[in-house]
Protein backbone atom coordinates (compact mmCIF):
# COMPACT_ATOMS: atom_id res chain seq x y z
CA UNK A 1 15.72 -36.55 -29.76
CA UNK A 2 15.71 -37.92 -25.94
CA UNK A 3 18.17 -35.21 -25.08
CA UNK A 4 16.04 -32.38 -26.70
CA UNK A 5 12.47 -33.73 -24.95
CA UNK A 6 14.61 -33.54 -21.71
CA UNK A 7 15.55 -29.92 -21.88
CA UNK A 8 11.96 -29.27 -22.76
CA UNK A 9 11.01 -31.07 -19.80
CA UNK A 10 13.57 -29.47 -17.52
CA UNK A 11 12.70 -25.92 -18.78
CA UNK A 12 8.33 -26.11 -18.31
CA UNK A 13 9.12 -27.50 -15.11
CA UNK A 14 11.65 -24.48 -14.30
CA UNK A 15 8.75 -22.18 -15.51
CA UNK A 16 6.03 -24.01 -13.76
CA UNK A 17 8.07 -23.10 -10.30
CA UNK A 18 9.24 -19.86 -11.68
CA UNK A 19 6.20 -17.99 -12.79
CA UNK A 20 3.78 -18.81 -9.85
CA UNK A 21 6.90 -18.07 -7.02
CA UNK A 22 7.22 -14.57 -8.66
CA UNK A 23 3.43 -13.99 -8.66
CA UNK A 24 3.48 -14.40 -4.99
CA UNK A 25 6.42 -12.10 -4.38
CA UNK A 26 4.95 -9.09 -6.18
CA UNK A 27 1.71 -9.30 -4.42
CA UNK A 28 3.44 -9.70 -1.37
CA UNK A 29 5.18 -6.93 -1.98
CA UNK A 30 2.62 -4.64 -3.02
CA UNK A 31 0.29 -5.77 -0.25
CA UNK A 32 3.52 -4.72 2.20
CA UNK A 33 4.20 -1.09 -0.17
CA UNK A 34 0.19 -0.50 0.90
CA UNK A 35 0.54 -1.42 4.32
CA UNK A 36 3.49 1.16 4.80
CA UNK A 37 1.23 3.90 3.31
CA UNK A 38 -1.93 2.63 5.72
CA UNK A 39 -0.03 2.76 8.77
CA UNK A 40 1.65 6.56 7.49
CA UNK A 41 -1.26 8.47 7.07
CA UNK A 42 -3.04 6.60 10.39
CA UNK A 43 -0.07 7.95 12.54
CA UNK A 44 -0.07 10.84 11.43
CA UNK A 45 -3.90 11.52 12.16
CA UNK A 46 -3.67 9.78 15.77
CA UNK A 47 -0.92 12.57 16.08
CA UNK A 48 -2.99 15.22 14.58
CA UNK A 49 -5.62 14.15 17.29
CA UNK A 50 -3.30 13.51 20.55
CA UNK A 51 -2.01 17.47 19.99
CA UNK A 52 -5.74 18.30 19.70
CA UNK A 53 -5.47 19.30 16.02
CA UNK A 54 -7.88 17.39 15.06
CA UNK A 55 -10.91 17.00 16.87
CA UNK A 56 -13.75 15.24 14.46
CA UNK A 57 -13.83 11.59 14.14
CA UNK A 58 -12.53 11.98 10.31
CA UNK A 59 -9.61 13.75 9.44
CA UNK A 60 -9.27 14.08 6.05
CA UNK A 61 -5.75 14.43 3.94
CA UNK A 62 -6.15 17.82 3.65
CA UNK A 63 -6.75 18.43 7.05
CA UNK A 64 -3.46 16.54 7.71
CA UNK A 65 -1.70 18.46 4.90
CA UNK A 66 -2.67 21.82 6.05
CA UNK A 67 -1.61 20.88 9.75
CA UNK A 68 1.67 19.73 8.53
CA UNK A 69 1.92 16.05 9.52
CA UNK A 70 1.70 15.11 5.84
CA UNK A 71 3.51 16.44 2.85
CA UNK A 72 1.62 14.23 -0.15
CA UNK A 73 0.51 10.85 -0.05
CA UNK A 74 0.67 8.76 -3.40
CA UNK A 75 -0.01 5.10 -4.56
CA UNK A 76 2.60 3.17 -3.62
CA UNK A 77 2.19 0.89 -6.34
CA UNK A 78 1.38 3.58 -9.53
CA UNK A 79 2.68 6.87 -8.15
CA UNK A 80 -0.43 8.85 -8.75
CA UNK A 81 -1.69 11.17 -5.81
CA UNK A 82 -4.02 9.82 -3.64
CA UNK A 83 -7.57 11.92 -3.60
CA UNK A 84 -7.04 14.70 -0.63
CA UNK A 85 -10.65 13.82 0.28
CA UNK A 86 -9.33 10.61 1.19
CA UNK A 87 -9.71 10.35 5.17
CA UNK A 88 -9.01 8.25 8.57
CA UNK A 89 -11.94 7.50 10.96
CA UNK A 90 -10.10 7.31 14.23
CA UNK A 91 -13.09 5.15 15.52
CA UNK A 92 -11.86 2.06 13.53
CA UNK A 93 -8.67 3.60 12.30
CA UNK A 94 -8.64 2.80 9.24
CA UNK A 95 -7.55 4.63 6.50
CA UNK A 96 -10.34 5.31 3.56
CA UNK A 97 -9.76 6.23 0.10
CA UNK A 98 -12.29 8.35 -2.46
């Protein structure tokens, strides 16, 4: 009976490190997978701009797209196609999504 309670013990506490460590790791992850994309699209807009492509403040996907610095630009995380609408303001550089 003392053995069995053991192994019980021994496997929640296995669980209890398990669970919560792998939790972390695929947000990490994820957060890293979205940070890849960020940084993509920004380049390629502060590129657009530097070879006077792009001369408003926003530059949209599309605009990026049709000036060839972009081919498609998709979730990381689900795969699905970002909205083309989706732009960078090179005032903050940051990327925003519709």
């Amino acid at each position: 009976m003392l053995k069995k309670i053991n192994i019980l013990l021994f496997i929640v506490a296995i669980l209890l490190i398990v669970i919560p460590t792998f939790y972390e790791v695929k947000k990490e992850y994820n957060a890293n997978l979205w940070l890849v994309t960020n940084k993509k699209v920004i380049e390629a807009a502060n590129r657009c701009r530097n070879e006077d492509k792009c001369l408003e403040s926003k530059v949209t996907i599309t605009t990026l797209k049709e000036n060839g610095y972009l081919d498609l630009v998709v979730n990381p995380i689900t795969k699905e196609v970002i909205n083309p609408e989706s732009y960078v303001d090179l005032d903050s550089n940051t990327f925003v999504m519709v």
